[in-house]
PDB file of N, CA and C in Angstrom:
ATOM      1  N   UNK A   1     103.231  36.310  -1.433  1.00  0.00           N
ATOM      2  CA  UNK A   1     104.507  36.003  -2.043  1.00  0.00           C
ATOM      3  C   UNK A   1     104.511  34.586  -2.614  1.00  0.00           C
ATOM      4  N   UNK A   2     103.877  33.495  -1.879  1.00  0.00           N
ATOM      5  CA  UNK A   2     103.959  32.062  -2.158  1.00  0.00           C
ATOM      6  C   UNK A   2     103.015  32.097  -3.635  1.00  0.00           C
ATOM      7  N   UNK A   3     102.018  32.922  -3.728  1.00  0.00           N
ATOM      8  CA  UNK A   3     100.868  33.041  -5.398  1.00  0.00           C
ATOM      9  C   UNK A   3     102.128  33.130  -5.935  1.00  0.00           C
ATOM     10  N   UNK A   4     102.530  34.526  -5.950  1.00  0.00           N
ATOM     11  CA  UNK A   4     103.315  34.809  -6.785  1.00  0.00           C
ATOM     12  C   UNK A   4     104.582  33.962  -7.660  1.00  0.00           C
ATOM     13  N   UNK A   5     104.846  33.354  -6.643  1.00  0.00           N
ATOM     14  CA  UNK A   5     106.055  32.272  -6.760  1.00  0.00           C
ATOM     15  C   UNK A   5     105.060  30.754  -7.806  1.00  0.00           C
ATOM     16  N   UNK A   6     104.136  30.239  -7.225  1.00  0.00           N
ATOM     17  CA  UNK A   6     103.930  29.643  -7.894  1.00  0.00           C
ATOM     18  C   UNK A   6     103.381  29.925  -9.136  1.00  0.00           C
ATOM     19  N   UNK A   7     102.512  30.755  -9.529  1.00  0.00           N
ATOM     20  CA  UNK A   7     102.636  31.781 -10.839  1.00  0.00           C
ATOM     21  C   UNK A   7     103.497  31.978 -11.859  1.00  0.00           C
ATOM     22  N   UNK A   8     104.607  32.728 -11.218  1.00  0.00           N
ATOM     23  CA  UNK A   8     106.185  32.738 -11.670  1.00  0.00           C
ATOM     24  C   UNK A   8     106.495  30.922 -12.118  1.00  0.00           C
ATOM     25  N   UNK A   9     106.202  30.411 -11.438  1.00  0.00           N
ATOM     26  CA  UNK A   9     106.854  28.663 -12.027  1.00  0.00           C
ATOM     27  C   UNK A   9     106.019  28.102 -13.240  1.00  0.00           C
ATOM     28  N   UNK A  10     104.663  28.213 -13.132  1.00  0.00           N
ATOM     29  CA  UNK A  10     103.896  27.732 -13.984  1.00  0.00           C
ATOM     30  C   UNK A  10     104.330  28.636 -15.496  1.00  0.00           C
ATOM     31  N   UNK A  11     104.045  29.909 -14.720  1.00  0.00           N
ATOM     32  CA  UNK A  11     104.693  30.503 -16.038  1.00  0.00           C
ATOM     33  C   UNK A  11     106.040  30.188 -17.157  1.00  0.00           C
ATOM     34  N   UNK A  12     106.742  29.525 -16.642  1.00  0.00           N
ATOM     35  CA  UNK A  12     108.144  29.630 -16.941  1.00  0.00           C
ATOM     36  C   UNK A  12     107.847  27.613 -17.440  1.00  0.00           C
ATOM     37  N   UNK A  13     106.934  27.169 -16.657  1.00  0.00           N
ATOM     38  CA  UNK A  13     107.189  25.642 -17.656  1.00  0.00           C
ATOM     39  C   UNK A  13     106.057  25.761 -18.633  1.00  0.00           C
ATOM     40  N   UNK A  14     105.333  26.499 -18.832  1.00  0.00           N
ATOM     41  CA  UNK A  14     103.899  26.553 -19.819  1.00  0.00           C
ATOM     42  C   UNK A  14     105.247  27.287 -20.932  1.00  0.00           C
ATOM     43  N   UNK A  15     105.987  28.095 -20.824  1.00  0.00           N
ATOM     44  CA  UNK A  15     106.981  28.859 -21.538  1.00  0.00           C
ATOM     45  C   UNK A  15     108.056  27.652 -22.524  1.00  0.00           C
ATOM     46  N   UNK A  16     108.685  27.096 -21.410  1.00  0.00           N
ATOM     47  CA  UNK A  16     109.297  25.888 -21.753  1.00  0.00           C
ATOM     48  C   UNK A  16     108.911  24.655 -22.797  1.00  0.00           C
ATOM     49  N   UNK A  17     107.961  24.391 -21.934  1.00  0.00           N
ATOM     50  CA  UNK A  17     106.829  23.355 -23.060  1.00  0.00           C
ATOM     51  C   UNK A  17     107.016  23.520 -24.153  1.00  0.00           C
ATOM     52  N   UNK A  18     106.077  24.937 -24.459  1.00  0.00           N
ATOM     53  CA  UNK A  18     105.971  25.677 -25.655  1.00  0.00           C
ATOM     54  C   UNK A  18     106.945  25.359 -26.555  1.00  0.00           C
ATOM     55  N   UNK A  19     108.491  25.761 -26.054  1.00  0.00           N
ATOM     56  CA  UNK A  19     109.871  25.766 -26.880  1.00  0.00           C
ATOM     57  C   UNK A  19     109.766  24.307 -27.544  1.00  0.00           C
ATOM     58  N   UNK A  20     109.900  23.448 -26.467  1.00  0.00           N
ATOM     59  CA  UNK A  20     110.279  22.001 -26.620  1.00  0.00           C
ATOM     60  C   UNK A  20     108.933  21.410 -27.822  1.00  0.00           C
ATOM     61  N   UNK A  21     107.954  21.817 -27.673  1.00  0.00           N
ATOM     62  CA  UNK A  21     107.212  21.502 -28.768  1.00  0.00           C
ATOM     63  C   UNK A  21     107.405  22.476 -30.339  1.00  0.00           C
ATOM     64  N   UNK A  22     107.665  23.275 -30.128  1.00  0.00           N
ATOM     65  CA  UNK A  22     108.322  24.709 -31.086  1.00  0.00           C
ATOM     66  C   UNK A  22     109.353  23.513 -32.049  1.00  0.00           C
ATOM     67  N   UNK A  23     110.051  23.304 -30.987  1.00  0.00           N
ATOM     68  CA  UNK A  23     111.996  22.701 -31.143  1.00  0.00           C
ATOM     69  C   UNK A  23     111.505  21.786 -32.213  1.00  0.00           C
ATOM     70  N   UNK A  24     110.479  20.259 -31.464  1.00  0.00           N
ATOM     71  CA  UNK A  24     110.373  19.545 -32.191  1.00  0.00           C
ATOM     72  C   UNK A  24     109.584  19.724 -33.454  1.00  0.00           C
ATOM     73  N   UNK A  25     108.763  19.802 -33.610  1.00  0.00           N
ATOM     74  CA  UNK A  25     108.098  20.380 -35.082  1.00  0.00           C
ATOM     75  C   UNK A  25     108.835  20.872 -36.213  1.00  0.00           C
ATOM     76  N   UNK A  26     110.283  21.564 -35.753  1.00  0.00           N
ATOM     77  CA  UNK A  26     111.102  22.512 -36.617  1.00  0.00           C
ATOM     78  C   UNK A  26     112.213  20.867 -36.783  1.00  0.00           C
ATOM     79  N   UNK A  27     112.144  20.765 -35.853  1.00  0.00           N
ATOM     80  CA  UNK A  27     113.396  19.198 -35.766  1.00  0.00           C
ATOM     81  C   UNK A  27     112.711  18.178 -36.982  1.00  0.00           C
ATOM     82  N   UNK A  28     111.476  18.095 -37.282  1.00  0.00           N
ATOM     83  CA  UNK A  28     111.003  17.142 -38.037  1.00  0.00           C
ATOM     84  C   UNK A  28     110.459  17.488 -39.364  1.00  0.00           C
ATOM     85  N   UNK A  29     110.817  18.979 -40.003  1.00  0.00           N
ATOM     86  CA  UNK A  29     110.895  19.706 -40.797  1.00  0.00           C
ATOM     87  C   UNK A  29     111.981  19.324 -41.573  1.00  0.00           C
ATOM     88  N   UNK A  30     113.217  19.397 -40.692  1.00  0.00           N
ATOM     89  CA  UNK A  30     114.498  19.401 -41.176  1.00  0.00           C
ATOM     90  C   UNK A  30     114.858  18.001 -41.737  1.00  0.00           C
ATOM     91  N   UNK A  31     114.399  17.119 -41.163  1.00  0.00           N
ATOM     92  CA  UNK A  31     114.778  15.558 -41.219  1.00  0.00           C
ATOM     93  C   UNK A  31     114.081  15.066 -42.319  1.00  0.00           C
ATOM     94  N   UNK A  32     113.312  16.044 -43.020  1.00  0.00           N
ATOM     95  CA  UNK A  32     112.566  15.397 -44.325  1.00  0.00           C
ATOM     96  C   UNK A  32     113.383  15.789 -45.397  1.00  0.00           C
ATOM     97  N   UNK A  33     114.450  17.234 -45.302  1.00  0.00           N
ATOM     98  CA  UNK A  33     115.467  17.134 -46.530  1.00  0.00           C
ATOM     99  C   UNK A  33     116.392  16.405 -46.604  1.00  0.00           C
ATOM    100  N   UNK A  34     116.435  15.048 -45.538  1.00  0.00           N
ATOM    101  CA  UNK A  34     118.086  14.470 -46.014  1.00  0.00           C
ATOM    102  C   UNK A  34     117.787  13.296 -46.494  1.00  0.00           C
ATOM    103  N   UNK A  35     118.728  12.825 -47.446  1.00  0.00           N
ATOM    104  CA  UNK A  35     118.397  11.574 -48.514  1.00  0.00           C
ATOM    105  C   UNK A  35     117.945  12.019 -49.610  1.00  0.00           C
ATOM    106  N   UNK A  36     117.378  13.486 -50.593  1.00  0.00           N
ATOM    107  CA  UNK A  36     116.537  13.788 -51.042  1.00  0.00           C
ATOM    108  C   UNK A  36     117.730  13.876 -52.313  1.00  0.00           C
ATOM    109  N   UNK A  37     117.829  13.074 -53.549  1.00  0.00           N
ATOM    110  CA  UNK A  37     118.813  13.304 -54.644  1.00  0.00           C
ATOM    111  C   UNK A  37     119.302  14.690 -55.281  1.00  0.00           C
ATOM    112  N   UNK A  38     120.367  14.710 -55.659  1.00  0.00           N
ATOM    113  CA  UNK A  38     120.401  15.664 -56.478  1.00  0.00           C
ATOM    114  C   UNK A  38     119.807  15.681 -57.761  1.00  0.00           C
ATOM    115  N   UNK A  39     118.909  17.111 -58.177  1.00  0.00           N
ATOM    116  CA  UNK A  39     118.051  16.906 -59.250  1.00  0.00           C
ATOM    117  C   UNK A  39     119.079  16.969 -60.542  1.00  0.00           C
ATOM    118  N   UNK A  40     120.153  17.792 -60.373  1.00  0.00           N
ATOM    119  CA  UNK A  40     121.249  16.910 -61.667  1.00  0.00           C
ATOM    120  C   UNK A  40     121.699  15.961 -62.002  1.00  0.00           C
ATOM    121  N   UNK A  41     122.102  15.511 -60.766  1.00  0.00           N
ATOM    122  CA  UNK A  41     122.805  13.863 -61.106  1.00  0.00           C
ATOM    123  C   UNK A  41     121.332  12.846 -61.429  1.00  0.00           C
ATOM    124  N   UNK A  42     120.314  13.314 -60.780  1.00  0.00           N
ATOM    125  CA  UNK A  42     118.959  12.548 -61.155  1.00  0.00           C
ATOM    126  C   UNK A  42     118.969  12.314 -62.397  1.00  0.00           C
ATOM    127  N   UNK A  43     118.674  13.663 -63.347  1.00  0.00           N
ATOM    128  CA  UNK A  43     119.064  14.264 -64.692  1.00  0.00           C
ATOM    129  C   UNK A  43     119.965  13.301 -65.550  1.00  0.00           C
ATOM    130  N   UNK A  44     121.080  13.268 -65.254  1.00  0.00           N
ATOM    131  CA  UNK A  44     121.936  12.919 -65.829  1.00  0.00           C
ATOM    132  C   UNK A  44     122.013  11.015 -66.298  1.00  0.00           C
ATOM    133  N   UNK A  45     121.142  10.619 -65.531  1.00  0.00           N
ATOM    134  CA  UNK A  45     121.291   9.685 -65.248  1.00  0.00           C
ATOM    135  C   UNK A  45     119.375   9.068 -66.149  1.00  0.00           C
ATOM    136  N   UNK A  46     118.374   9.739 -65.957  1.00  0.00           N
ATOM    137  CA  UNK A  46     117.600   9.713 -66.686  1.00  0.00           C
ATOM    138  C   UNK A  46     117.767   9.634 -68.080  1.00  0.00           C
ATOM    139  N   UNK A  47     118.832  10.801 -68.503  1.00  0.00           N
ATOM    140  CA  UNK A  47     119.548  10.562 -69.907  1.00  0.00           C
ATOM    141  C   UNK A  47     120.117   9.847 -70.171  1.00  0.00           C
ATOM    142  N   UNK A  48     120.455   8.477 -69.177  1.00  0.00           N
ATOM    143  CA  UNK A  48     120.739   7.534 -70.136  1.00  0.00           C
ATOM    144  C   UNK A  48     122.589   7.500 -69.692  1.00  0.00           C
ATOM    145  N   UNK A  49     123.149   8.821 -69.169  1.00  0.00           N
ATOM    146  CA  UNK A  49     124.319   8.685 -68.765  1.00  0.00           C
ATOM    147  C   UNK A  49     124.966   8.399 -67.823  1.00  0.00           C
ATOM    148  N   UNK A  50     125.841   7.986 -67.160  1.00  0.00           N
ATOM    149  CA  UNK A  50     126.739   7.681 -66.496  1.00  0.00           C
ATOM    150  C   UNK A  50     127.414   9.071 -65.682  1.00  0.00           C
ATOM    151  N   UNK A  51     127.350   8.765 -64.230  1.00  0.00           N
ATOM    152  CA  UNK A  51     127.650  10.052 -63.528  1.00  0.00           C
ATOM    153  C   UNK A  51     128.728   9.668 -62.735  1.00  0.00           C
ATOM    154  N   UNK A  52     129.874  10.302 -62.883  1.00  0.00           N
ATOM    155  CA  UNK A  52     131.496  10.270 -61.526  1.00  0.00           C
ATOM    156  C   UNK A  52     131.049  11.503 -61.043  1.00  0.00           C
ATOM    157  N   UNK A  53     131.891  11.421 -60.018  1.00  0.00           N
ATOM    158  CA  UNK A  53     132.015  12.104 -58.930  1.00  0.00           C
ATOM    159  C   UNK A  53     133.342  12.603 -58.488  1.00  0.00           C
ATOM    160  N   UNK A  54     133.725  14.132 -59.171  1.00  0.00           N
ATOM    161  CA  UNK A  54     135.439  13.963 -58.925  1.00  0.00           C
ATOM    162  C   UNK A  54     135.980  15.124 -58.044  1.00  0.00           C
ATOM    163  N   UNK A  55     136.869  15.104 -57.493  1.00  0.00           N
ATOM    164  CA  UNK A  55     136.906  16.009 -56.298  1.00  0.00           C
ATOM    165  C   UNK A  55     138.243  16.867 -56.853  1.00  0.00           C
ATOM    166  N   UNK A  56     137.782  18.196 -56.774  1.00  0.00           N
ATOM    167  CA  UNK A  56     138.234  19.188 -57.210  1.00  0.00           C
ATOM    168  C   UNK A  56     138.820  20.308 -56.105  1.00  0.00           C
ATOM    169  N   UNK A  57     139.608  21.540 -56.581  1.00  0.00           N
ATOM    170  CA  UNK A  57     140.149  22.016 -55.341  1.00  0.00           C
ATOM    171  C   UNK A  57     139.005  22.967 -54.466  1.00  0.00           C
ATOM    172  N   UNK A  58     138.002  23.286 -55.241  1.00  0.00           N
ATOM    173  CA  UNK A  58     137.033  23.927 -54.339  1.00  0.00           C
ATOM    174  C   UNK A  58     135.850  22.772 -53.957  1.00  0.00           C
ATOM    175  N   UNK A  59     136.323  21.473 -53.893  1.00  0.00           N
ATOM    176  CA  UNK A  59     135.220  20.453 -53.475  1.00  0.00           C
ATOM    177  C   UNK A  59     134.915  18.994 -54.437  1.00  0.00           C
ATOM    178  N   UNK A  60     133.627  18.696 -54.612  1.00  0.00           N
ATOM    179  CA  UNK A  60     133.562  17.972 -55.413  1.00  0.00           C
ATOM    180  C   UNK A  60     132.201  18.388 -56.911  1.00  0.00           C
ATOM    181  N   UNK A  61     132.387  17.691 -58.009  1.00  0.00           N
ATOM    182  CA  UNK A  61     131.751  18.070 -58.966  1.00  0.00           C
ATOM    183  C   UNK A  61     131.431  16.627 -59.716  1.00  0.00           C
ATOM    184  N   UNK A  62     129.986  16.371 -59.991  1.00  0.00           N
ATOM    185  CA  UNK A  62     129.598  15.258 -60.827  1.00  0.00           C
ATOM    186  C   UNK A  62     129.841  15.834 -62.736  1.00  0.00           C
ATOM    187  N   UNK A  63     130.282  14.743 -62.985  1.00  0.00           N
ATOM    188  CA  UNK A  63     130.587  14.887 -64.375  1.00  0.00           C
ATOM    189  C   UNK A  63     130.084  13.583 -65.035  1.00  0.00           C
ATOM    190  N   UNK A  64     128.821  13.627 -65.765  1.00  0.00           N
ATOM    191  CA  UNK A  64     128.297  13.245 -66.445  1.00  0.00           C
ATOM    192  C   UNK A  64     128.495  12.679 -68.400  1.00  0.00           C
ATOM    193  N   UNK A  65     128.792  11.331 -68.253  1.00  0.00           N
ATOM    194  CA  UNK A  65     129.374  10.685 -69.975  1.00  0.00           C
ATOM    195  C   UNK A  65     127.760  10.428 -70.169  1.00  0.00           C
ATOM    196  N   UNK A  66     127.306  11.305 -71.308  1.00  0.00           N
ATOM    197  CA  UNK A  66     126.275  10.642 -71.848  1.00  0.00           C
ATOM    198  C   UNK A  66     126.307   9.036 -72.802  1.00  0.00           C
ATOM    199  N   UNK A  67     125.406   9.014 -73.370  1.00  0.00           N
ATOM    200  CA  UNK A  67     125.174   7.831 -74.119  1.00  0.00           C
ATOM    201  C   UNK A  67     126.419   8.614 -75.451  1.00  0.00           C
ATOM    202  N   UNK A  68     126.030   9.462 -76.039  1.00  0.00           N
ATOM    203  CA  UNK A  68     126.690   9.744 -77.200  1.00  0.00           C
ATOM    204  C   UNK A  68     128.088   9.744 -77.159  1.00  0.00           C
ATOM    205  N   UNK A  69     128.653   9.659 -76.058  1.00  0.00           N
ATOM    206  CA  UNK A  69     129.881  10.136 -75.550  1.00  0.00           C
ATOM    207  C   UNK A  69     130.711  11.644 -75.322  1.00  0.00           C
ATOM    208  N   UNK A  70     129.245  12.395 -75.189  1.00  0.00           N
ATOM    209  CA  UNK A  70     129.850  13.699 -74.468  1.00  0.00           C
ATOM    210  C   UNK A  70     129.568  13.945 -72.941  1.00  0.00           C
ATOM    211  N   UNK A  71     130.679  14.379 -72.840  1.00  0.00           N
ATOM    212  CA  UNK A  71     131.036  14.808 -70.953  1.00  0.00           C
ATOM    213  C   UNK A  71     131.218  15.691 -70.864  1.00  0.00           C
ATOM    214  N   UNK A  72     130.007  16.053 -70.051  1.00  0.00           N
ATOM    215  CA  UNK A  72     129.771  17.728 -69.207  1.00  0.00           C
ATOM    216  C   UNK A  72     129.693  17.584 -67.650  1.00  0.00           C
ATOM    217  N   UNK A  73     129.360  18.658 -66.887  1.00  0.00           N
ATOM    218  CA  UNK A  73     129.717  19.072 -65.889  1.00  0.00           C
ATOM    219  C   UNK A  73     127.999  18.903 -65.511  1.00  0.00           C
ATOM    220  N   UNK A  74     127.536  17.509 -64.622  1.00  0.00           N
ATOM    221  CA  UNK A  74     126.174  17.642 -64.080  1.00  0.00           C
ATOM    222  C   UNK A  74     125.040  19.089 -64.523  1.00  0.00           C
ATOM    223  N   UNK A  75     125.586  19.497 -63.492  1.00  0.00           N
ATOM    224  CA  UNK A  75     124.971  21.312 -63.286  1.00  0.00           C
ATOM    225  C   UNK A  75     124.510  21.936 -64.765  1.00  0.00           C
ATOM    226  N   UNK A  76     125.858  21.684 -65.520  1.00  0.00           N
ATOM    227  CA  UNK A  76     125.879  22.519 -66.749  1.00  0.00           C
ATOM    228  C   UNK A  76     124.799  21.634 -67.469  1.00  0.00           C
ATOM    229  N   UNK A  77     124.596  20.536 -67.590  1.00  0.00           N
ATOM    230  CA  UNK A  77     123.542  19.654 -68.752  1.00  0.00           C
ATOM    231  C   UNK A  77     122.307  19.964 -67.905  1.00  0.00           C
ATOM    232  N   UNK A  78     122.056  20.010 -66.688  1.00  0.00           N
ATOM    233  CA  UNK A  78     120.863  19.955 -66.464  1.00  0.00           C
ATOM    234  C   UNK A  78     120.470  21.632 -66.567  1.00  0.00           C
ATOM    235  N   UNK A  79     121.180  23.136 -66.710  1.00  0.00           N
ATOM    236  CA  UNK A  79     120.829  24.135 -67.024  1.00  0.00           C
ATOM    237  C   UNK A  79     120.721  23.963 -68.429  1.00  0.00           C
ATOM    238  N   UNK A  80     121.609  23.993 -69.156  1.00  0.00           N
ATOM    239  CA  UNK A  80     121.648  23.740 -70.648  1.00  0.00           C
ATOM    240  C   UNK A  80     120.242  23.159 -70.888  1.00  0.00           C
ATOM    241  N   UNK A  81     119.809  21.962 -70.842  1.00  0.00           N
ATOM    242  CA  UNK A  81     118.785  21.238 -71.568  1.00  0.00           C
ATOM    243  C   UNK A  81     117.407  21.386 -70.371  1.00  0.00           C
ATOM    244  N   UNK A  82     117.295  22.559 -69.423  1.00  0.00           N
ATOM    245  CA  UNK A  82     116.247  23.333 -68.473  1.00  0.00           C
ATOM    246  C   UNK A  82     116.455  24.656 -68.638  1.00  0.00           C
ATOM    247  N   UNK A  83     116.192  25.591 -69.912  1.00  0.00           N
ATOM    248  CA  UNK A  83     116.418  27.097 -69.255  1.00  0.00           C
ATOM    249  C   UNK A  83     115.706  28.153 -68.786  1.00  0.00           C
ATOM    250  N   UNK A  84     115.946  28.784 -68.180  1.00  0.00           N
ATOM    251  CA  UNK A  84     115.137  29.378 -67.322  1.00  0.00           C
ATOM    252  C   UNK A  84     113.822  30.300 -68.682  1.00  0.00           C
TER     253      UNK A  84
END
């Protein structure tokens, strides 16, 4: 009964370990997407324009004044002048 028991324990922290090394690896995966720009407002701003930031009722939306003086919607200039 006492094998068994210690068996049963080893088993269960060799199990554990495992997770906690699992956990971290996935933990330091995640921590490399934050800080990472938005590739529109990047965009927008490569062109030479000027980017606000205006908060709307479903959130917020960058709106982009180019040099020429047209203002679009981030998203929309960087699909527009990238199409699939």
């Amino acid at each position: 009964m006492n094998e068994k028991l210690v068996l049963g324990m080893t088993a269960v922290v060799i199990i554990l370990t495992a997770c906690e090394s699992l956990s971290n690896k996935m933990a330091g995966r995640s921590s490399h997407n934050i800080g990472m720009a938005n590739p529109a407002s990047q965009y927008c701003i490569s062109q030479g324009g000027q980017l606000k930031i205006e908060k709307t009722k479903d959130g917020e939306q960058g709106i982009c004044t180019l040099k020429n003086g047209e203002v679009i919607e981030e998203w929309a200039l960087f699909h527009r002048d990238h199409p699939k």
